[in-house]
Protein backbone atom coordinates (compact mmCIF):
# COMPACT_ATOMS: atom_id res chain seq x y z
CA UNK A 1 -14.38 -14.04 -9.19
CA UNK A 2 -17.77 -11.58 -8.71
CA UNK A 3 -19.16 -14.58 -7.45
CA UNK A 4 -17.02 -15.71 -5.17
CA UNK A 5 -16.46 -12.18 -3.44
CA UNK A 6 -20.07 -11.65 -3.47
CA UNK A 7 -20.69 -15.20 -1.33
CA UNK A 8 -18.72 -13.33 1.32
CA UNK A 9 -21.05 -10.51 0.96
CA UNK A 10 -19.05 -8.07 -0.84
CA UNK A 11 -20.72 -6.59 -4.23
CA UNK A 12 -18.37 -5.69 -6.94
CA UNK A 13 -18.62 -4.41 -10.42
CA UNK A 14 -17.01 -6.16 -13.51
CA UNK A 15 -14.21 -3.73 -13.23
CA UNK A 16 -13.29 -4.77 -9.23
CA UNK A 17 -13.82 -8.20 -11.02
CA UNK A 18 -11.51 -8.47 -13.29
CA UNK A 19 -8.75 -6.52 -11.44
CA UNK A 20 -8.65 -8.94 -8.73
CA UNK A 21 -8.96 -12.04 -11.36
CA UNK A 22 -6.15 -10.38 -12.92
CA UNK A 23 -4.04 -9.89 -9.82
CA UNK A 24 -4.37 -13.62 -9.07
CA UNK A 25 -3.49 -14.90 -12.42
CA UNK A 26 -0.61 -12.09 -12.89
CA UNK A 27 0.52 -12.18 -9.29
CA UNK A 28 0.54 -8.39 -8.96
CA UNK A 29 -1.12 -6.26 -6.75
CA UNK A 30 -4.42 -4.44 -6.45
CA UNK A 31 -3.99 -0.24 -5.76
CA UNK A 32 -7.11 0.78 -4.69
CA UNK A 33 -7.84 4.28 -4.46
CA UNK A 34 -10.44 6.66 -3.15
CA UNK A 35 -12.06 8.52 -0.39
CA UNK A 36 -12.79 6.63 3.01
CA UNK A 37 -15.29 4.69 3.81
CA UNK A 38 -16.06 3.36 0.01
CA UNK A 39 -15.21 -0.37 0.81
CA UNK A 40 -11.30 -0.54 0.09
CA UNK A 41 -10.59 -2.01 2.72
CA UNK A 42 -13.10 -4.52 2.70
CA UNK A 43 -12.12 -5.67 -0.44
CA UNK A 44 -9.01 -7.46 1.19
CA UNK A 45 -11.20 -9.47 3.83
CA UNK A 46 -13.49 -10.56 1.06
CA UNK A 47 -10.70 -11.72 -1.20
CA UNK A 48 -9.10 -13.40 1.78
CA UNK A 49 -12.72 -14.72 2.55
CA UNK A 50 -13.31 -15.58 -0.76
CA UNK A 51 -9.68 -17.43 -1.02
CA UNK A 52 -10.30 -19.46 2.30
CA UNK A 53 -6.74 -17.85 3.20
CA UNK A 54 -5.40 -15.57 6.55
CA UNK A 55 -5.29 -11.69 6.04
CA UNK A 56 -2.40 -9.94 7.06
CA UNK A 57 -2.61 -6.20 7.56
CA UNK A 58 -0.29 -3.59 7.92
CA UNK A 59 -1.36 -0.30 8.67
CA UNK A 60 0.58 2.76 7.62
CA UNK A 61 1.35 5.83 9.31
CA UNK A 62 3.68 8.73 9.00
CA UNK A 63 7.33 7.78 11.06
CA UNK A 64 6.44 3.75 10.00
CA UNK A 65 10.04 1.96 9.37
CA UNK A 66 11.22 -1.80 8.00
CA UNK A 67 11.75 -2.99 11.56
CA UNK A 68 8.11 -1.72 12.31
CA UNK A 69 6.85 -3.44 9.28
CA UNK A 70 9.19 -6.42 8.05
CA UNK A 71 10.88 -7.53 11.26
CA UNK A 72 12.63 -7.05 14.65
CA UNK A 73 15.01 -8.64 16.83
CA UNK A 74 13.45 -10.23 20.64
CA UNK A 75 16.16 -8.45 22.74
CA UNK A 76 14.13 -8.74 26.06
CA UNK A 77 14.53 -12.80 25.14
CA UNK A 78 18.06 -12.49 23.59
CA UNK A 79 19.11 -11.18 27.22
CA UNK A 80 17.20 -13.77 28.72
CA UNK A 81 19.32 -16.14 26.45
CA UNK A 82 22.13 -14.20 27.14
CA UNK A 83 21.99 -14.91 30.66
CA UNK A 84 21.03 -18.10 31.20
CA UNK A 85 24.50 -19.01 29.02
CA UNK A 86 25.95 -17.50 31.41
CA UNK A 87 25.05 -18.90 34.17
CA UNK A 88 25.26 -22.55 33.10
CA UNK A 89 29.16 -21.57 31.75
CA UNK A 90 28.76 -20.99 28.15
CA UNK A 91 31.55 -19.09 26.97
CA UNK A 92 31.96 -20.01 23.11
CA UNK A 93 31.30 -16.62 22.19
CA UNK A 94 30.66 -17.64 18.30
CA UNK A 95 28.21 -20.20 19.59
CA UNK A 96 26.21 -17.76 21.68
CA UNK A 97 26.10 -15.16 18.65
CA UNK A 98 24.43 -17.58 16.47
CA UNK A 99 22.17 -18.87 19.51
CA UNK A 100 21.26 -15.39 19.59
CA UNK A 101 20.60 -14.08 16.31
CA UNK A 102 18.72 -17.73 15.01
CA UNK A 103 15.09 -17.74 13.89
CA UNK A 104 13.57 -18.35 17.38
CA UNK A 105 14.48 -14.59 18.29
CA UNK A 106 13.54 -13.20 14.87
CA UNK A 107 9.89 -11.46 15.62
CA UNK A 108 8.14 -11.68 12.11
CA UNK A 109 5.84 -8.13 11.38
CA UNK A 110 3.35 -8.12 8.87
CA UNK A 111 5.22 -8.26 5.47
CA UNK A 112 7.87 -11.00 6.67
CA UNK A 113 4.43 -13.33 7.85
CA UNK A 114 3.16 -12.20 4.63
CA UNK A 115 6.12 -14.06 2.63
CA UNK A 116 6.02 -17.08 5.21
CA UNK A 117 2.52 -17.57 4.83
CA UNK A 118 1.20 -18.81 1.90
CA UNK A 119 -1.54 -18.47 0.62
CA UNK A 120 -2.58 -15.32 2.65
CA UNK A 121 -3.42 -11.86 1.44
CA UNK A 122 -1.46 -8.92 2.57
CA UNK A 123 -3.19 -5.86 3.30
CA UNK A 124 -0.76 -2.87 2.99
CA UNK A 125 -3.46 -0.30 4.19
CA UNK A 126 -3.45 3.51 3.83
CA UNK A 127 -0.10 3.76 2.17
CA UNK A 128 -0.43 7.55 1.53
CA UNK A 129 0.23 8.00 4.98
CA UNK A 130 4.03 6.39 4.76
CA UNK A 131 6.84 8.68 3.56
CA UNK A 132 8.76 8.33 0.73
CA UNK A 133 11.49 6.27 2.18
CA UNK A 134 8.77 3.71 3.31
CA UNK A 135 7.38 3.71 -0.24
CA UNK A 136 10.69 3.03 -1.79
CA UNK A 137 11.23 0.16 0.50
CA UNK A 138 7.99 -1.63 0.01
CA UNK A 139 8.54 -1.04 -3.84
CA UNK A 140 11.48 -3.42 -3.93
CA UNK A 141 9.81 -5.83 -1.83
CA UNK A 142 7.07 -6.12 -3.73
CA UNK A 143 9.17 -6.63 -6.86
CA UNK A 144 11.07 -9.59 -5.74
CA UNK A 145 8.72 -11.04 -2.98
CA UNK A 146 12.15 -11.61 -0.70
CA UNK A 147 13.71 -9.84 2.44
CA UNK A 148 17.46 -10.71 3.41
CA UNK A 149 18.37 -10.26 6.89
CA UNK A 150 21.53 -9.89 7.44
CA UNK A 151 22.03 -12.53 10.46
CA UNK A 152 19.79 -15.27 8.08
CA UNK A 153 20.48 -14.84 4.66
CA UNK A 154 17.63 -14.24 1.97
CA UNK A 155 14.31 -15.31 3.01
CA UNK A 156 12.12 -16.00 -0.59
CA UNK A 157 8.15 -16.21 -0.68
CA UNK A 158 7.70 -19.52 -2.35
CA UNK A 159 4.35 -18.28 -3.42
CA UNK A 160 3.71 -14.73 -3.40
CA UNK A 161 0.53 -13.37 -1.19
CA UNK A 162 -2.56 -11.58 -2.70
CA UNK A 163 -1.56 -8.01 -2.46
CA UNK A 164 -4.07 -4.78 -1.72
CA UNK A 165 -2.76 -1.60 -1.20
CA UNK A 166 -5.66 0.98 -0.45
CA UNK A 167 -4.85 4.56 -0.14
CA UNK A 168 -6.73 7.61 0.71
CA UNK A 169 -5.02 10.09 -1.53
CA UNK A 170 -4.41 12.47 1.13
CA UNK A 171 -1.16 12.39 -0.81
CA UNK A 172 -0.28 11.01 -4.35
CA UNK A 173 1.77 8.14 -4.35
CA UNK A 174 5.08 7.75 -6.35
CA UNK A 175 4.28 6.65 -10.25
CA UNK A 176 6.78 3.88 -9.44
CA UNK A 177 4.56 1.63 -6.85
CA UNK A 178 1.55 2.15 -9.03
CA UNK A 179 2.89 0.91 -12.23
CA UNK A 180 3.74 -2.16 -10.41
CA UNK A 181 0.05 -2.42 -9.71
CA UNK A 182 -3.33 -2.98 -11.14
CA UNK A 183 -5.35 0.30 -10.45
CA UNK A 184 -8.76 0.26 -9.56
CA UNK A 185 -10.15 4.13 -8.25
CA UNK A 186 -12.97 3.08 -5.90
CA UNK A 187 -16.07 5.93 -6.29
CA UNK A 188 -19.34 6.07 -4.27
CA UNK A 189 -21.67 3.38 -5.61
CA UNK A 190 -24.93 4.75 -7.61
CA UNK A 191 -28.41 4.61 -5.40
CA UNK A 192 -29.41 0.75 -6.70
CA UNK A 193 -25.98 -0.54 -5.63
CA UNK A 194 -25.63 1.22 -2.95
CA UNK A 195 -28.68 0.04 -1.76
CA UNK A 196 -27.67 -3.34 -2.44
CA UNK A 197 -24.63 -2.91 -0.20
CA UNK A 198 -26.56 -2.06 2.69
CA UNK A 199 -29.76 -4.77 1.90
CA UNK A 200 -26.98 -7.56 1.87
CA UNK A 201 -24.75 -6.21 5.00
CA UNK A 202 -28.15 -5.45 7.00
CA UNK A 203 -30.66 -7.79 6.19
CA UNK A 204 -32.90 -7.09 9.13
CA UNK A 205 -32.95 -3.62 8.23
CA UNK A 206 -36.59 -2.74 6.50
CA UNK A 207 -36.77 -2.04 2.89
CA UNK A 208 -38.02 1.57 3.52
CA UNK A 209 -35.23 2.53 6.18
CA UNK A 210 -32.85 0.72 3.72
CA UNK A 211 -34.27 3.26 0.95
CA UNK A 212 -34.56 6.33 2.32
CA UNK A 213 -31.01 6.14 4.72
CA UNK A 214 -29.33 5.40 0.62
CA UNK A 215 -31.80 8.19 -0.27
CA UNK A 216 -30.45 10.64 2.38
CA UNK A 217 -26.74 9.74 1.99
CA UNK A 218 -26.46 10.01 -1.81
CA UNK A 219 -28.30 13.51 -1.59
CA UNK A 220 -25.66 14.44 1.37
CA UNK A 221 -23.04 13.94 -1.11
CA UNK A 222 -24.09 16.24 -3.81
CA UNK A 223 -23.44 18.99 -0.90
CA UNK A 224 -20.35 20.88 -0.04
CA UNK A 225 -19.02 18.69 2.59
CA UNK A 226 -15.23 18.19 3.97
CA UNK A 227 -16.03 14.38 4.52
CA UNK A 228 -18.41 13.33 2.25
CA UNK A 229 -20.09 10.32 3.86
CA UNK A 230 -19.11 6.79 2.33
CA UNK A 231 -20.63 3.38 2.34
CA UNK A 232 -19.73 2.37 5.46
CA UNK A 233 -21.34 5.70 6.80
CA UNK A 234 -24.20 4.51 4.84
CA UNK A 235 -24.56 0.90 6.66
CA UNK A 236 -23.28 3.14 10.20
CA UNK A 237 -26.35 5.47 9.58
CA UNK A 238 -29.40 1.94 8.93
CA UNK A 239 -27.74 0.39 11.50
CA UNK A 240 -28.05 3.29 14.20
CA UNK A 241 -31.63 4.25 13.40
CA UNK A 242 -32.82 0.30 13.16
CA UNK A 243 -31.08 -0.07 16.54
CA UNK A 244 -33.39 2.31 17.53
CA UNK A 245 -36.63 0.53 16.61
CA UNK A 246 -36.76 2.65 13.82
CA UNK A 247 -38.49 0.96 10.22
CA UNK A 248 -38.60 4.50 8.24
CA UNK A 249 -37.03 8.22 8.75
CA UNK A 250 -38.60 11.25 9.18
CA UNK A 251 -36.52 14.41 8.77
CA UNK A 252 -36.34 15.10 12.73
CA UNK A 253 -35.00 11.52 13.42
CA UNK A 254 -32.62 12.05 10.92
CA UNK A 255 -31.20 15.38 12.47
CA UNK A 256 -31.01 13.56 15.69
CA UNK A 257 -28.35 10.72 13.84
CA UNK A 258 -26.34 12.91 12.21
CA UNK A 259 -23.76 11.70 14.10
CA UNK A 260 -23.65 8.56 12.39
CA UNK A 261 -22.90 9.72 9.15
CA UNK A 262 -21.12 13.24 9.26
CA UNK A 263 -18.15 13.14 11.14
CA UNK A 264 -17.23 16.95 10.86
CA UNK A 265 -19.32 20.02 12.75
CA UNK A 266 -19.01 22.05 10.08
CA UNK A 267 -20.80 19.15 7.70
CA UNK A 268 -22.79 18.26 10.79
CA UNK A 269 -24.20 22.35 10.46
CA UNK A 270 -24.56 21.98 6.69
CA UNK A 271 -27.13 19.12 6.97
CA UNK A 272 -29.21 20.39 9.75
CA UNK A 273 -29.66 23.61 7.56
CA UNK A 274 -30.87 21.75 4.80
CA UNK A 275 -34.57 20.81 4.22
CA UNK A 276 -34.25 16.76 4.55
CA UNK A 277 -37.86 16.68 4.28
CA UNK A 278 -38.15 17.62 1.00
CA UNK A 279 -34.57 15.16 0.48
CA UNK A 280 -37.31 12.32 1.88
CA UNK A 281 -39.97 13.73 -0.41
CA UNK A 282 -37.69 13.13 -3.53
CA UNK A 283 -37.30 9.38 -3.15
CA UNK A 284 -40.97 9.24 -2.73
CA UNK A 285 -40.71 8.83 0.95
């Protein structure tokens, strides 16, 4: 599995490993948790990568329903339908009912592809920002891998899809999901794989910049900051100043790309007050 994910380009540790060996030999899904930007995400393109298989994604947010996530009725087409019947004399009313409510008019969202599509990998990304209700639902469809619509009957996922749910923990999530789950908490990488990370992802990047932007970053998150920077700040950060012409950092070029990294003025304050010289000095720029 570690090297399969890492032909796609995404490193993982034997922990990642195993959890998403696991979830393909249990069938159960991956909850990955942590703060943003630490490769969560990312984890569900390489596994679909990594599977030859689609990803499907739904993304959360607070107010999301079933008929926003699972599936909706065509109406604009049903009247269309509707219509034409009409005109050409159709007047078996049970007839036109099941005309309208058949499978052609049934618009599949993410989860109802998800169960029609196999094998895919469903990406069910920042739950925490779904309500409870939301949570509930996707817990029982997650447990049986099926969705009845009324009109249709019970639609079953002959296999079931790889399932990652990522959140943020900008609110905890009901004990209920995660026990259905294989938990993996996702923490900043240390310097060398860090490094790594951003070697593989930017390979025309020099060594040096490579070192001292992993340098800067993992020194930026031993401050007090309200948005610590994450990987993919990390890679935002190399990629900025070689885009530049750039092959190392000095402290003044660095101050002038904050903006790549720190996404918050008061962080953005914090950093420019600190002495990233001497941060540059450390790992023997």
């Amino acid at each position: 599995m570690r090297e399969r994910l890492e032909k796609t380009g995404y490193l993982v540790d034997d922990g990642l490993a195993v959890a998403c060996f696991l979830a393909l030999k249990l069938r159960r899904p991956i909850f990955c948790e942590g703060d943003a930007g630490v490769g969560k995400t990312s984890l569900a393109s390489a596994l679909a990568a990594a599977l030859d298989a689609p990803l499907i994604r739904l993304q959360c947010y607070e107010g999301i329903d079933a008929s926003q996530a699972l599936y909706d009725w065509d109406f604009p087409r049903q009247l269309l339908h509707l219509r034409a019947a009409e005109a050409a004399g159709v007047t078996d009313a049970d007839r036109l009912e099941g005309e309208l409510y058949g499978r052609r008019f049934l618009v599949a969202r993410p989860l109802l592809r998800a169960l029609e599509t196999q094998p895919c990998v469903l990406l069910v990304d920042e739950i925490d920002r779904a309500d409870d209700e939301f949570e509930a639902f996707l817990l029982e469809l997650l447990s049986e891998y099926t969705v009845t619509v009324p009109e249709l009957g019970t639609l079953r996922a002959e296999s079931p899809p790889v399932v990652v749910l990522t959140s943020n923990r900008t609110r905890e999530v009901h004990d209920a999901l995660k026990r259905r789950c294989l938990y993996h908490w996702f923490d900043h990488p240390g310097f060398a794989r860090e490094l790594a990370i951003v070697r593989r992802r930017l390979p025309g990047v020099t060594a040096r910049l490579a070192e001292q932007v992993t340098g800067l970053v993992q020194a930026l998150r031993g401050e007090d900051l309200v948005k610590p920077p994450g990987v993919a700040e990390t890679i935002d950060w190399a990629e900025a100043l070689d885009a530049l012409g750039a092959t190392e950092v000095d402290a003044e070029l660095a101050v002038a790309t904050l903006g790549s990294v720190l996404k918050y003025r008061e962080d953005l304050e914090r950093a420019r007050g600190l002495d990233l010289a001497a941060l540059l000095a450390v790992r023997g720029a």
